[in-house]
PDB file of N, CA and C in Angstrom:
ATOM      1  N   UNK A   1       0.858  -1.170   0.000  1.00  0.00           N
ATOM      2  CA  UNK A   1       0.000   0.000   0.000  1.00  0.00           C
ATOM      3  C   UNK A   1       0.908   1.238   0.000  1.00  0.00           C
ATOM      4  N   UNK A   2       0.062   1.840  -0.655  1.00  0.00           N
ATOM      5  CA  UNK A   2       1.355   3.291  -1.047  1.00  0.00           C
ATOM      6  C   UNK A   2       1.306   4.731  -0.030  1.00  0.00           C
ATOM      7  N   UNK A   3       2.362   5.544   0.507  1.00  0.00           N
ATOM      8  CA  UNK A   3       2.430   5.770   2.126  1.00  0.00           C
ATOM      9  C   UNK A   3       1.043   6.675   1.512  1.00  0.00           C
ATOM     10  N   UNK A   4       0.776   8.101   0.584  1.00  0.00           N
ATOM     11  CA  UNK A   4      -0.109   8.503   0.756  1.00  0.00           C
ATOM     12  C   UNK A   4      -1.792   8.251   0.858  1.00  0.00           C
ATOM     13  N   UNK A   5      -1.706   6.411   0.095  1.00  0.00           N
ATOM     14  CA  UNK A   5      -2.715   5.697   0.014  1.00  0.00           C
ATOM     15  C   UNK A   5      -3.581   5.152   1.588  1.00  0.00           C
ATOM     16  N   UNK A   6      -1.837   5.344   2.729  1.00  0.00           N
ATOM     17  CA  UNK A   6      -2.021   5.041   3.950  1.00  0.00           C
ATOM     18  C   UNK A   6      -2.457   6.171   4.727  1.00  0.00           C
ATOM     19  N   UNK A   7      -2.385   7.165   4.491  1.00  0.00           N
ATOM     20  CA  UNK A   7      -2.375   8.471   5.241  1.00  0.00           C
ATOM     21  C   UNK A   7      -4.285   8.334   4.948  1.00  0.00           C
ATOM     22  N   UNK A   8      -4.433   8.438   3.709  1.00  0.00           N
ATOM     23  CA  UNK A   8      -5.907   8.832   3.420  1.00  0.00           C
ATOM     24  C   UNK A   8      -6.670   7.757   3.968  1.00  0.00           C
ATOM     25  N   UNK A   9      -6.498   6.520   3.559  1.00  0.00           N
ATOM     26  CA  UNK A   9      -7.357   5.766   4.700  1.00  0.00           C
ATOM     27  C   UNK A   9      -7.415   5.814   6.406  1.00  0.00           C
ATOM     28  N   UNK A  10      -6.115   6.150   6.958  1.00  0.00           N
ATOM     29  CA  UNK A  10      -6.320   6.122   8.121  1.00  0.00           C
ATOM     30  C   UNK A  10      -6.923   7.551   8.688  1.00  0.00           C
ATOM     31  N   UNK A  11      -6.876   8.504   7.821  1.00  0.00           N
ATOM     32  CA  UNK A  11      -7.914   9.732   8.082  1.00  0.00           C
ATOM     33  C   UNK A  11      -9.786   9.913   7.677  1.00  0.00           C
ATOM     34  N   UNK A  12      -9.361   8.639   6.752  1.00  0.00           N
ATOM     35  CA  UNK A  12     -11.076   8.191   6.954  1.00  0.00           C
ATOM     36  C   UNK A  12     -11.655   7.317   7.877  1.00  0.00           C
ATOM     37  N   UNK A  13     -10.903   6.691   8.168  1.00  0.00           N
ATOM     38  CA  UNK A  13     -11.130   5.758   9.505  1.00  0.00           C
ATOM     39  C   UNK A  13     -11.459   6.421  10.499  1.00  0.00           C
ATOM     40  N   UNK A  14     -10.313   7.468  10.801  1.00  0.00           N
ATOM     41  CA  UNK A  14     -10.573   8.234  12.298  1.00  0.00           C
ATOM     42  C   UNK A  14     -12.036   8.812  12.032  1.00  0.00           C
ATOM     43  N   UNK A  15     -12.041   9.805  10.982  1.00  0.00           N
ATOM     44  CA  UNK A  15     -13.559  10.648  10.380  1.00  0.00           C
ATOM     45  C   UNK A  15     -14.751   9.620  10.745  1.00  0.00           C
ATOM     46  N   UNK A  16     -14.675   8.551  10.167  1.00  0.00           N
ATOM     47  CA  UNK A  16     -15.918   7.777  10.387  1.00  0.00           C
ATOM     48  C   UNK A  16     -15.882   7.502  11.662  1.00  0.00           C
ATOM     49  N   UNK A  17     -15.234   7.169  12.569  1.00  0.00           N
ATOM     50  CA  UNK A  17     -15.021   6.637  14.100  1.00  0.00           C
ATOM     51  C   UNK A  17     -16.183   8.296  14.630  1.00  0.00           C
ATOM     52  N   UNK A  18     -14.980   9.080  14.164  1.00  0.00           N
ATOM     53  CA  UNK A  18     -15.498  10.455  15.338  1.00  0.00           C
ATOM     54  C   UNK A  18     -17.321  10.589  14.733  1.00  0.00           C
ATOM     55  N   UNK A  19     -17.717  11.376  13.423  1.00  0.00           N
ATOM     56  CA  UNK A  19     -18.616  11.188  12.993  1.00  0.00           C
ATOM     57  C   UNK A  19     -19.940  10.056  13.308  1.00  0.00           C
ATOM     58  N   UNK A  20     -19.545   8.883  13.471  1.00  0.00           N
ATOM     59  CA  UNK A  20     -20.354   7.690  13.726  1.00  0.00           C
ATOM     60  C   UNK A  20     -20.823   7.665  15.538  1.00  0.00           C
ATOM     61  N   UNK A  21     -19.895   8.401  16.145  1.00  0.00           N
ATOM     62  CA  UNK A  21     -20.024   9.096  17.910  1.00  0.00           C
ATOM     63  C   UNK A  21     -20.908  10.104  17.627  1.00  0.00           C
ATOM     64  N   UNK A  22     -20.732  10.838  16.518  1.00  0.00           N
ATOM     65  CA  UNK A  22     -21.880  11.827  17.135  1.00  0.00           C
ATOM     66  C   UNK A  22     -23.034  11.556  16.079  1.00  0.00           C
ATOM     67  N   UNK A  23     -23.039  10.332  15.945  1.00  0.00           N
ATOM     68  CA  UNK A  23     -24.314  10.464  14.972  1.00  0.00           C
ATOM     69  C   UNK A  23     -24.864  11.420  13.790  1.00  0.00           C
ATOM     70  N   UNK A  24     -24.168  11.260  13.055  1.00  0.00           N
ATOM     71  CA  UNK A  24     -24.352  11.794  11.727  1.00  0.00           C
ATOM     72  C   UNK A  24     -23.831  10.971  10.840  1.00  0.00           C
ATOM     73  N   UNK A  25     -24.729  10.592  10.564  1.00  0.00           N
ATOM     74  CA  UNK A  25     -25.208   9.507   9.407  1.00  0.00           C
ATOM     75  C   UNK A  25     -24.294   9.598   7.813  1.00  0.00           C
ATOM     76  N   UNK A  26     -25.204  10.744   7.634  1.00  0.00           N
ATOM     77  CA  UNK A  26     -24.546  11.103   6.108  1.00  0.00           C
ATOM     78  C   UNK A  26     -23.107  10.942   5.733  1.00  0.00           C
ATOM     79  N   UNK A  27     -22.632  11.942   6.788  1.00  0.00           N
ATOM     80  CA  UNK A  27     -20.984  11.856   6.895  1.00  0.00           C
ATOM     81  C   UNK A  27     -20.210  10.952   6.653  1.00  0.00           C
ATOM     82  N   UNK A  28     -21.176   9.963   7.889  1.00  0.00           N
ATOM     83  CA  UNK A  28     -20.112   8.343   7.475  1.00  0.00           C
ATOM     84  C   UNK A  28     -20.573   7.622   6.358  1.00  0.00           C
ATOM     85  N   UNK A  29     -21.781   8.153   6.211  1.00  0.00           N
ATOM     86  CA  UNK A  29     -22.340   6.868   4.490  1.00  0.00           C
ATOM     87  C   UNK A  29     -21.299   7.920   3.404  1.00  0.00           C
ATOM     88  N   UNK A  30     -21.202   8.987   3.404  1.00  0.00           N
ATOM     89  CA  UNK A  30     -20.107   9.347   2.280  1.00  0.00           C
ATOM     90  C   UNK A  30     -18.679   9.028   1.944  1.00  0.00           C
ATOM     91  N   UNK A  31     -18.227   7.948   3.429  1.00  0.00           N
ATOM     92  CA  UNK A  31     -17.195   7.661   3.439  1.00  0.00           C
ATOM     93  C   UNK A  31     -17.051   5.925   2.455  1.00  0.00           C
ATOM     94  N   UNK A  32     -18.561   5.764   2.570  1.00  0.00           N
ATOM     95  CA  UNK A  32     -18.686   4.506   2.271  1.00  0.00           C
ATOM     96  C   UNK A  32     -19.216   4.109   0.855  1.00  0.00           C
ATOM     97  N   UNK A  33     -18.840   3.031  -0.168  1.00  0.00           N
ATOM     98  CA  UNK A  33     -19.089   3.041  -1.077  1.00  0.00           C
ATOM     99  C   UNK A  33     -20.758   2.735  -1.108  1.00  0.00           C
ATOM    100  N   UNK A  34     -21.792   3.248  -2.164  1.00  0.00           N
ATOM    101  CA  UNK A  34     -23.276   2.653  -2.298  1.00  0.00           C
ATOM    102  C   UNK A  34     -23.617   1.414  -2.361  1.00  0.00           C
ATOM    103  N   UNK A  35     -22.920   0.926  -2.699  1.00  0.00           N
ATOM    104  CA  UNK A  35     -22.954  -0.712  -2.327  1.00  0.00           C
ATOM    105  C   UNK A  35     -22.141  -1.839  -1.179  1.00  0.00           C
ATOM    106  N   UNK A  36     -21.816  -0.784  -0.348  1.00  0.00           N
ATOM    107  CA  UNK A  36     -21.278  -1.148   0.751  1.00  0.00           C
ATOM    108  C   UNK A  36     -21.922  -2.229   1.693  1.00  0.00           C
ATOM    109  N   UNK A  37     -21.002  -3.512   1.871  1.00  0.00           N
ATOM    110  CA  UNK A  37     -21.182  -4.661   2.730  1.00  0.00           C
ATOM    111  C   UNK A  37     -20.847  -4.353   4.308  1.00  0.00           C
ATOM    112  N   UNK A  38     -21.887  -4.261   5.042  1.00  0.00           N
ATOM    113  CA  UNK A  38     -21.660  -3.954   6.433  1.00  0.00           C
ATOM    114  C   UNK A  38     -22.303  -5.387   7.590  1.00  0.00           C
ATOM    115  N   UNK A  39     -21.376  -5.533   8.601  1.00  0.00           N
ATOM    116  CA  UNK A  39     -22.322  -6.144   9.671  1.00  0.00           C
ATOM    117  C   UNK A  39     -22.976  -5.572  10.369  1.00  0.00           C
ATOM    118  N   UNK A  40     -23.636  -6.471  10.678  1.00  0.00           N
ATOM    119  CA  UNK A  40     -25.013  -6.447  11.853  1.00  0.00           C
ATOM    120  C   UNK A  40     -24.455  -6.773  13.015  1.00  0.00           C
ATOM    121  N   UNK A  41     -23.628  -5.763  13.455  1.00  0.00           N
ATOM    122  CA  UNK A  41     -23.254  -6.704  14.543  1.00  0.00           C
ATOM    123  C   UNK A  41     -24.355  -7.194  15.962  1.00  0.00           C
ATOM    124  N   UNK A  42     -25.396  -6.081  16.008  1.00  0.00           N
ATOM    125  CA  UNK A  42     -26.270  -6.521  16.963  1.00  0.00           C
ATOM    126  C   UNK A  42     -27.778  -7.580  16.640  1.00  0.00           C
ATOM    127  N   UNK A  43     -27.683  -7.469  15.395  1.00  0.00           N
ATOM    128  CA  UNK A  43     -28.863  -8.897  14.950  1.00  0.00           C
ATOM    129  C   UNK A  43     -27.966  -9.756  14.269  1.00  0.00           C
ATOM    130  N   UNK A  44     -26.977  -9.742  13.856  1.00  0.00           N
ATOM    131  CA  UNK A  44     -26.926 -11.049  13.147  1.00  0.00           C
ATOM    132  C   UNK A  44     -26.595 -10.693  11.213  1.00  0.00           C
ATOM    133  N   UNK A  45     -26.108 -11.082  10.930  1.00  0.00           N
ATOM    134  CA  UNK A  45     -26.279 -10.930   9.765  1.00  0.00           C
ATOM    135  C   UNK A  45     -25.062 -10.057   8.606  1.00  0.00           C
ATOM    136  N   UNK A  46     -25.483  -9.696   7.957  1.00  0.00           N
ATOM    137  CA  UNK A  46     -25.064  -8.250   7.051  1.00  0.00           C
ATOM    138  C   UNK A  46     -26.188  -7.530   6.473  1.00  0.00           C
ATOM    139  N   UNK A  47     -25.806  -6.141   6.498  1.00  0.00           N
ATOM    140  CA  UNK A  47     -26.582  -4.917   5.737  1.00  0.00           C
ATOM    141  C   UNK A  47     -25.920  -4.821   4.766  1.00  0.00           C
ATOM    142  N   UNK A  48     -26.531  -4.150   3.362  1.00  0.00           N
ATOM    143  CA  UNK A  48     -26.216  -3.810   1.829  1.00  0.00           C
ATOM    144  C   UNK A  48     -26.257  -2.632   1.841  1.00  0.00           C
ATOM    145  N   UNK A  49     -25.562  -1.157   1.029  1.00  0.00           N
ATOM    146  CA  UNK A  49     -25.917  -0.452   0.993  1.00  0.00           C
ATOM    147  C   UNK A  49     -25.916   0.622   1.759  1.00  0.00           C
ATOM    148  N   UNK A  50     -25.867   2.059   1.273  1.00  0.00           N
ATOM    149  CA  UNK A  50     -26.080   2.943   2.243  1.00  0.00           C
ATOM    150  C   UNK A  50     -27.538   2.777   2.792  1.00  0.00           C
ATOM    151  N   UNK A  51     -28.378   2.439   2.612  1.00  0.00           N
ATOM    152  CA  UNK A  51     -30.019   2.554   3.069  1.00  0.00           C
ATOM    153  C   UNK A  51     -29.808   1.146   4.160  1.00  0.00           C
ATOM    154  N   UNK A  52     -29.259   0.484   3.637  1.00  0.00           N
ATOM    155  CA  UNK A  52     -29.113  -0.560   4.806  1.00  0.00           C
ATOM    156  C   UNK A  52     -28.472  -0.401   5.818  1.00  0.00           C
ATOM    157  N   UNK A  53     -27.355   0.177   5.754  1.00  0.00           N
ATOM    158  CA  UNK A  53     -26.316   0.674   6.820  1.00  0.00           C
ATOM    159  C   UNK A  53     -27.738   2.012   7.316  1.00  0.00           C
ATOM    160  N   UNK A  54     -27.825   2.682   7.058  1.00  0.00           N
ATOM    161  CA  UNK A  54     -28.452   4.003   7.606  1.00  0.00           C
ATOM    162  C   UNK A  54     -29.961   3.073   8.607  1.00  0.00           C
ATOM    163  N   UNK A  55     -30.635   2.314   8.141  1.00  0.00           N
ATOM    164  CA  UNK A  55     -31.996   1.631   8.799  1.00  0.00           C
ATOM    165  C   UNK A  55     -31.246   0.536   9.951  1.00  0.00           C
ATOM    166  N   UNK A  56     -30.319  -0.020   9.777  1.00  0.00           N
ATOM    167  CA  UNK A  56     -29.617  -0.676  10.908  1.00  0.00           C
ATOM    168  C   UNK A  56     -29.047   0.667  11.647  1.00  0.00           C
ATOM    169  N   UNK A  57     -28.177   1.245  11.625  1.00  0.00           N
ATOM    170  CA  UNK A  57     -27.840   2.467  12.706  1.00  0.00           C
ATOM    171  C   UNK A  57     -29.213   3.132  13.656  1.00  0.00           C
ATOM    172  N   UNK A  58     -29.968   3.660  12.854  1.00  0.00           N
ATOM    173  CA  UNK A  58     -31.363   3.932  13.306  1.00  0.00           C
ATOM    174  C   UNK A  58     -32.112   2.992  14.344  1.00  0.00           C
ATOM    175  N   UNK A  59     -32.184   1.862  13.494  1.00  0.00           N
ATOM    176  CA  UNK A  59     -32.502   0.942  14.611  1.00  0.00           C
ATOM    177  C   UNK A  59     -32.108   0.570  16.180  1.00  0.00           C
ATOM    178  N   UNK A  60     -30.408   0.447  15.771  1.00  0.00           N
ATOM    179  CA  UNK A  60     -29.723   0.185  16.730  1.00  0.00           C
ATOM    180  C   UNK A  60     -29.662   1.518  17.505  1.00  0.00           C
ATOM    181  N   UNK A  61     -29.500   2.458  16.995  1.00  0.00           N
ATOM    182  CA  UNK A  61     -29.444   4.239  17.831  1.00  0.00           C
ATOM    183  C   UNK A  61     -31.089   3.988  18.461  1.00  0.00           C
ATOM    184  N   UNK A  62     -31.665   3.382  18.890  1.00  0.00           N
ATOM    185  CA  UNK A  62     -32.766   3.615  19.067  1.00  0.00           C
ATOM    186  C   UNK A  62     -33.060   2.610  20.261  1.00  0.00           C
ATOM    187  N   UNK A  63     -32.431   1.719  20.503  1.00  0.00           N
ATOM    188  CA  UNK A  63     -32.005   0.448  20.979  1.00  0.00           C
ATOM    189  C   UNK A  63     -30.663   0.792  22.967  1.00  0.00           C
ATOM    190  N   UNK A  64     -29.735   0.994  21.787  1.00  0.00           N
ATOM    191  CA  UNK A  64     -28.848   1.178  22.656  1.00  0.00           C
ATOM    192  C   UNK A  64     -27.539   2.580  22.311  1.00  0.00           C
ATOM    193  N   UNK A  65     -26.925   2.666  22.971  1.00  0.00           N
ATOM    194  CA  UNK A  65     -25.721   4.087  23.008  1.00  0.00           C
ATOM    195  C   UNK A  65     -24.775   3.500  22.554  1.00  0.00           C
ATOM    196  N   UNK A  66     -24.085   3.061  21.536  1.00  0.00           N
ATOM    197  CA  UNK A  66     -23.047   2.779  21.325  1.00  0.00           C
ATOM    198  C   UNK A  66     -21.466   3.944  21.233  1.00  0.00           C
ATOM    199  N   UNK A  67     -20.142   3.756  21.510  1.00  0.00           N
ATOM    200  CA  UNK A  67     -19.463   4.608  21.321  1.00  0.00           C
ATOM    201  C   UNK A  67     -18.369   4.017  20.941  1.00  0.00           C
ATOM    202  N   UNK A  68     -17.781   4.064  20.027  1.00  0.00           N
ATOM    203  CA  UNK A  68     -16.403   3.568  19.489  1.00  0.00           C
ATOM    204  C   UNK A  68     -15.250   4.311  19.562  1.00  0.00           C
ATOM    205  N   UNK A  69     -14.215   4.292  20.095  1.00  0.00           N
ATOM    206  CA  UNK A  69     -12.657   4.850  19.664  1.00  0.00           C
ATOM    207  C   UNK A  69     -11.872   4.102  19.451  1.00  0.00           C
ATOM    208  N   UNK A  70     -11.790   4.455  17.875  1.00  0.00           N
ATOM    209  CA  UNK A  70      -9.878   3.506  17.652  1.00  0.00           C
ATOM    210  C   UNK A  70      -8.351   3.890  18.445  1.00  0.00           C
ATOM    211  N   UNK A  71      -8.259   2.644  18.820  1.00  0.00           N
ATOM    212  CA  UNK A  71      -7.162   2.802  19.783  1.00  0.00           C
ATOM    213  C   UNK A  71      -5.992   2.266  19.153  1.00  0.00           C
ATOM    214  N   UNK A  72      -5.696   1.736  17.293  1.00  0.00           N
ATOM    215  CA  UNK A  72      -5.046   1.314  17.358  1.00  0.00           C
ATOM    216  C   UNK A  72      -5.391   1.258  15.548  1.00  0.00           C
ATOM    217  N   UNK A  73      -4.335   1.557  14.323  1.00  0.00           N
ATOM    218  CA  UNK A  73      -4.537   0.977  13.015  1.00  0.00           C
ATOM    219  C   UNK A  73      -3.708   0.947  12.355  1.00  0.00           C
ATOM    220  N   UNK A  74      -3.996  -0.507  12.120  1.00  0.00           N
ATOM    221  CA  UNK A  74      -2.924  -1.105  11.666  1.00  0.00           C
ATOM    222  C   UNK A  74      -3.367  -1.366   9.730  1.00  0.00           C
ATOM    223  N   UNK A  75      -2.033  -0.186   9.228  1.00  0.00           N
ATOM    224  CA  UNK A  75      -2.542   0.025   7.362  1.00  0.00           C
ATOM    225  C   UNK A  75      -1.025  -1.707   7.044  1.00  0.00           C
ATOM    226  N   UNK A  76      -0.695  -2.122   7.920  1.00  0.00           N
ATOM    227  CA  UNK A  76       1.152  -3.380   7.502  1.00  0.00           C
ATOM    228  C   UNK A  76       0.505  -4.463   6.320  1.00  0.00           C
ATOM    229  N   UNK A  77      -1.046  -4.473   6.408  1.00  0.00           N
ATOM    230  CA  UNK A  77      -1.751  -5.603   5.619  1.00  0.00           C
ATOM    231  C   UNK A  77      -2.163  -4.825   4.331  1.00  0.00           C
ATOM    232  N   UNK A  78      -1.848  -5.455   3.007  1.00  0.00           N
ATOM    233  CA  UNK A  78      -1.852  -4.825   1.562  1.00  0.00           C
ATOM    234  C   UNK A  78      -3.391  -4.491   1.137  1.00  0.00           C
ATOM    235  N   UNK A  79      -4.606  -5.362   2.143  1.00  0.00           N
ATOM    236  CA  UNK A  79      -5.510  -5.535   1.472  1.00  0.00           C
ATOM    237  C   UNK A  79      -6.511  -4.880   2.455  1.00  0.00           C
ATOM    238  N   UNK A  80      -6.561  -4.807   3.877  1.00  0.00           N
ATOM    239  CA  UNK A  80      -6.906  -4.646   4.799  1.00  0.00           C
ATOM    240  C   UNK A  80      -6.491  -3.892   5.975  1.00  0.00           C
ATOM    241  N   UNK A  81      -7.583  -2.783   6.510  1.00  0.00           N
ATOM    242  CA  UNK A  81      -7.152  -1.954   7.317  1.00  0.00           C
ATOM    243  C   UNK A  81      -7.810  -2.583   8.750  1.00  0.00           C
ATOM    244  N   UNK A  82      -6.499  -2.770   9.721  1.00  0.00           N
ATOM    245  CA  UNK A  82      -7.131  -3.380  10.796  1.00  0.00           C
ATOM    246  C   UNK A  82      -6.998  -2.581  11.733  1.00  0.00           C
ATOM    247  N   UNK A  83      -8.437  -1.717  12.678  1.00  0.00           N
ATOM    248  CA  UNK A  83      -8.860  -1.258  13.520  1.00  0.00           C
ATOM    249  C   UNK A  83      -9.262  -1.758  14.775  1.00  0.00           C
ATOM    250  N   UNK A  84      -8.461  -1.384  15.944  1.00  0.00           N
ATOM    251  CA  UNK A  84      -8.778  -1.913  17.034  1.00  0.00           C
ATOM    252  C   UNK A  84      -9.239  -0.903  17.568  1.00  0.00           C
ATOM    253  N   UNK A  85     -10.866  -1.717  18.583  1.00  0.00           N
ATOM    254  CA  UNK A  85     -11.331   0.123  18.876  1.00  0.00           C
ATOM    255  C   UNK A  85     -11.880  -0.194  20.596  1.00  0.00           C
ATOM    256  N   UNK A  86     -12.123   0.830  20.970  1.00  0.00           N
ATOM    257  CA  UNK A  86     -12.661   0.495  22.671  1.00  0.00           C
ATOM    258  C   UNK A  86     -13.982   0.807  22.598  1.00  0.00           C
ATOM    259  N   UNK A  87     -15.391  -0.184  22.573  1.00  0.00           N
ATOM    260  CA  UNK A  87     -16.266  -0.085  22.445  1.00  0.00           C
ATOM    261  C   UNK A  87     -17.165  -0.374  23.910  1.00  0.00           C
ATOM    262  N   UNK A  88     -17.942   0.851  23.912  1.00  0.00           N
ATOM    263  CA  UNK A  88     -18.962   0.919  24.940  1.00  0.00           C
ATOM    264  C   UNK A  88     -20.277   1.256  24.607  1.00  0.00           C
ATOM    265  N   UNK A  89     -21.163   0.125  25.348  1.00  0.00           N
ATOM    266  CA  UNK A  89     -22.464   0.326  25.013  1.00  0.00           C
ATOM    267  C   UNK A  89     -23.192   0.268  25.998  1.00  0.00           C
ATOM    268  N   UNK A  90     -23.758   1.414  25.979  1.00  0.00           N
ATOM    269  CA  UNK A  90     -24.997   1.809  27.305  1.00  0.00           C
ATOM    270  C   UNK A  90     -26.535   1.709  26.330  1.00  0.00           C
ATOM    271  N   UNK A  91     -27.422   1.081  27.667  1.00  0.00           N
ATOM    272  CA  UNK A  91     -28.529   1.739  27.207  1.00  0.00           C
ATOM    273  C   UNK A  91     -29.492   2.688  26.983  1.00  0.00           C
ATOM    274  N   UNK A  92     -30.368   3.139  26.881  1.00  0.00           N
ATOM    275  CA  UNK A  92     -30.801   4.605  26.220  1.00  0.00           C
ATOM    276  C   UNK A  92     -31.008   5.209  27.548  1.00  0.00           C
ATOM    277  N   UNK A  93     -30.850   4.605  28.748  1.00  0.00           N
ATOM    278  CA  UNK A  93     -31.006   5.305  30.099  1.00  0.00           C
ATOM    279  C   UNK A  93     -29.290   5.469  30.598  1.00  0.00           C
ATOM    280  N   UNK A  94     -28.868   5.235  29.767  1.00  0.00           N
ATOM    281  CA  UNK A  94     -27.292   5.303  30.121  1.00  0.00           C
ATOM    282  C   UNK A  94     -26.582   4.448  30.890  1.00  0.00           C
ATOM    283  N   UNK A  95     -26.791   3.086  31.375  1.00  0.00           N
ATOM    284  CA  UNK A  95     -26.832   1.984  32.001  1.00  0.00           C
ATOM    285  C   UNK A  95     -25.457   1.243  31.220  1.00  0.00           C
ATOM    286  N   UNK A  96     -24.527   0.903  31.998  1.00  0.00           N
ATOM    287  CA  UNK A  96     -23.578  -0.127  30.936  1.00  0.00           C
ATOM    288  C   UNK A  96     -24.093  -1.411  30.529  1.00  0.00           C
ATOM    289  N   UNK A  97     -23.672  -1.545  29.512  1.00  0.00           N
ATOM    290  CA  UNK A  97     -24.068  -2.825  29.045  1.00  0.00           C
ATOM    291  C   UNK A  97     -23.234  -3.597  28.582  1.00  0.00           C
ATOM    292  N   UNK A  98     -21.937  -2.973  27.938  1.00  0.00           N
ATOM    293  CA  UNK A  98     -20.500  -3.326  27.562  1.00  0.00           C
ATOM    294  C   UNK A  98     -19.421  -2.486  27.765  1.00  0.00           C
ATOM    295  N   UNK A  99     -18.402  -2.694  27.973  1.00  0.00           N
ATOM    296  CA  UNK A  99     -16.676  -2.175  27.742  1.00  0.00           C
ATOM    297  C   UNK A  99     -16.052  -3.074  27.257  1.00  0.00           C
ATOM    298  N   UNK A 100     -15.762  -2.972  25.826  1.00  0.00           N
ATOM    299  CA  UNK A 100     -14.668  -4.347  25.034  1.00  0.00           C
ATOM    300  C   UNK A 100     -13.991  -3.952  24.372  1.00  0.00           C
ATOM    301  N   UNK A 101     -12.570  -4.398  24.407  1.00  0.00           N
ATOM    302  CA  UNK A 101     -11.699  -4.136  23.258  1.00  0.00           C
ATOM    303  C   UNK A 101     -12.288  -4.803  21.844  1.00  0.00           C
ATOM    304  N   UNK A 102     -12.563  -4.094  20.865  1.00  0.00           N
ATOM    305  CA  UNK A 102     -13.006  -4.960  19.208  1.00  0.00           C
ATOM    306  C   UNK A 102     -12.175  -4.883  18.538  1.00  0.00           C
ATOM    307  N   UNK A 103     -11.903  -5.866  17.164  1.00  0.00           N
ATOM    308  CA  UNK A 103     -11.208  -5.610  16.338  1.00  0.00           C
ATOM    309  C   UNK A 103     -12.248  -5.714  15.356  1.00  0.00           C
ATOM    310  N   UNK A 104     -12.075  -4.322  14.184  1.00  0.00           N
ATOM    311  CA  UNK A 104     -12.641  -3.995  13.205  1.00  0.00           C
ATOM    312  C   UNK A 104     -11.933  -4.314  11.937  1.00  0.00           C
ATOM    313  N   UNK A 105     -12.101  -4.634  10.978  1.00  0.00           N
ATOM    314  CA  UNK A 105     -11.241  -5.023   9.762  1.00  0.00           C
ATOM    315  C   UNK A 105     -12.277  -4.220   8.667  1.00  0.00           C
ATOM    316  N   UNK A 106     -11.760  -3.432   7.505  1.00  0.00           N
ATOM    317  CA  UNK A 106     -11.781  -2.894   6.817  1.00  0.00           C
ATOM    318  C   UNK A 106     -11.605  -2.903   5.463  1.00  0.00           C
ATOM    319  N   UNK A 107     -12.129  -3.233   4.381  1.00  0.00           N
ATOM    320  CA  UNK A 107     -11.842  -3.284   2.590  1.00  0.00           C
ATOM    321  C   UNK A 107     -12.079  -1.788   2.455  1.00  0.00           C
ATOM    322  N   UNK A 108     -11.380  -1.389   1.413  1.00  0.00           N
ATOM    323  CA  UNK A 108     -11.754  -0.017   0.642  1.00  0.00           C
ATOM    324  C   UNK A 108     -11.392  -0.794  -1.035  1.00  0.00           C
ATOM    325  N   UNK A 109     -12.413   0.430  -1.654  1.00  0.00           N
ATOM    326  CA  UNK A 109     -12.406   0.277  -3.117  1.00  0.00           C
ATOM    327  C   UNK A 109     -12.741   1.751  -3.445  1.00  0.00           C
ATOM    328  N   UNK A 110     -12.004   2.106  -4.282  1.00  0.00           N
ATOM    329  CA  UNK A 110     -12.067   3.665  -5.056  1.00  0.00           C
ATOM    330  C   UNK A 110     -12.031   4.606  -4.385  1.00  0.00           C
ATOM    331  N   UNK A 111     -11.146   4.236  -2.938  1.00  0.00           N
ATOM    332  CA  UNK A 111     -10.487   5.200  -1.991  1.00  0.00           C
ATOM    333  C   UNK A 111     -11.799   5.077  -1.033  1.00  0.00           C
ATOM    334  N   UNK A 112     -12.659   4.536  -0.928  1.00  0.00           N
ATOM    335  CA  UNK A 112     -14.183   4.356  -0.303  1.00  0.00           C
ATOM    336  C   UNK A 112     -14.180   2.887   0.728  1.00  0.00           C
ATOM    337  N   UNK A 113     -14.814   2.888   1.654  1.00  0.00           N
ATOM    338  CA  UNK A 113     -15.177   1.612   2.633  1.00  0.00           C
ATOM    339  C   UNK A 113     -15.903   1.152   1.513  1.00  0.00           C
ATOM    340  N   UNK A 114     -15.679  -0.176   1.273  1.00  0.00           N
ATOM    341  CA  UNK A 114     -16.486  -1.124   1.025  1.00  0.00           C
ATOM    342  C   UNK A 114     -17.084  -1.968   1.590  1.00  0.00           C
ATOM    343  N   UNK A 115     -16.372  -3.191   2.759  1.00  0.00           N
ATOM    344  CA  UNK A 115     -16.703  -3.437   4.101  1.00  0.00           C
ATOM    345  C   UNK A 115     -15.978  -3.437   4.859  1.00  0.00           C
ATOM    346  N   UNK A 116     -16.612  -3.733   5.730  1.00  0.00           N
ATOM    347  CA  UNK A 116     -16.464  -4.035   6.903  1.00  0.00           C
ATOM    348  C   UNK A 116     -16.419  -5.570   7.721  1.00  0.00           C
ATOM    349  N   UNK A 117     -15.848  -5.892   8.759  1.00  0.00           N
ATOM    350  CA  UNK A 117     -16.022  -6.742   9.231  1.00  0.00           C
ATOM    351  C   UNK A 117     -15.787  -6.802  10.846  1.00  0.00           C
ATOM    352  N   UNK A 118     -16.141  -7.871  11.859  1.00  0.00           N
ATOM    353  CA  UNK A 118     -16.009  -7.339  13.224  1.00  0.00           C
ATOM    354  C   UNK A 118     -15.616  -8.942  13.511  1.00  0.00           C
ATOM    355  N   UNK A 119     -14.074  -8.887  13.936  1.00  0.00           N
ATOM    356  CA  UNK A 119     -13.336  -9.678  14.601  1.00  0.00           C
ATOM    357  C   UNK A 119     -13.212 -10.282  16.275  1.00  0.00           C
TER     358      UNK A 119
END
């Protein structure tokens, strides 16, 4: 991966991390390609799409508080950006429900997230 190829992904990474904390949607679906493969990490599954990613967030923002910070990214893999992040999830009364270290793994295509994955 080429160093400025590394710089720009790991400044979209952070963008979507901070952005995706304060809930704004758009921001992070612009980071992401329209046909973007995302997990579910709280039902199960995968979402398609910005409309899929945006109706799962909603859902889940509606559900529980999630908050992510990357604590850690690693661009050493040619194909894959691996994000380690400190994830906490309260519920909508502010109640803990989690503190976990995650590992996030990352595809891009045309300088864009394509997916995602949760390790």
């Amino acid at each position: 991966m080429q160093q400025q190829q590394i710089v720009d992904y790991r400044e979209r990474i952070e963008t979507a991390y901070r952005e995706f904390n304060d809930r704004h949607i758009d921001a992070v679906l612009a980071l992401m390609r329209p046909d973007v493969d995302w997990p579910n990490g709280m039902e199960g599954g995968r979402v398609y799409g910005h409309e899929g990613v945006r109706a799962y967030w909603i859902r889940q923002w509606a559900l529980v508080d999630p908050h992510v910070e990357p604590i850690e990214i690693d661009t050493s893999r040619p194909d894959v950006i691996a994000v380690k992040v400190h994830q906490v999830v309260r519920d909508i009364e502010g109640n803990l429900l989690s503190d976990s270290i995650v590992n996030h793994m990352y595809r891009f295509s045309g300088g864009l997230i394509a997916r995602m994955d949760i390790e």
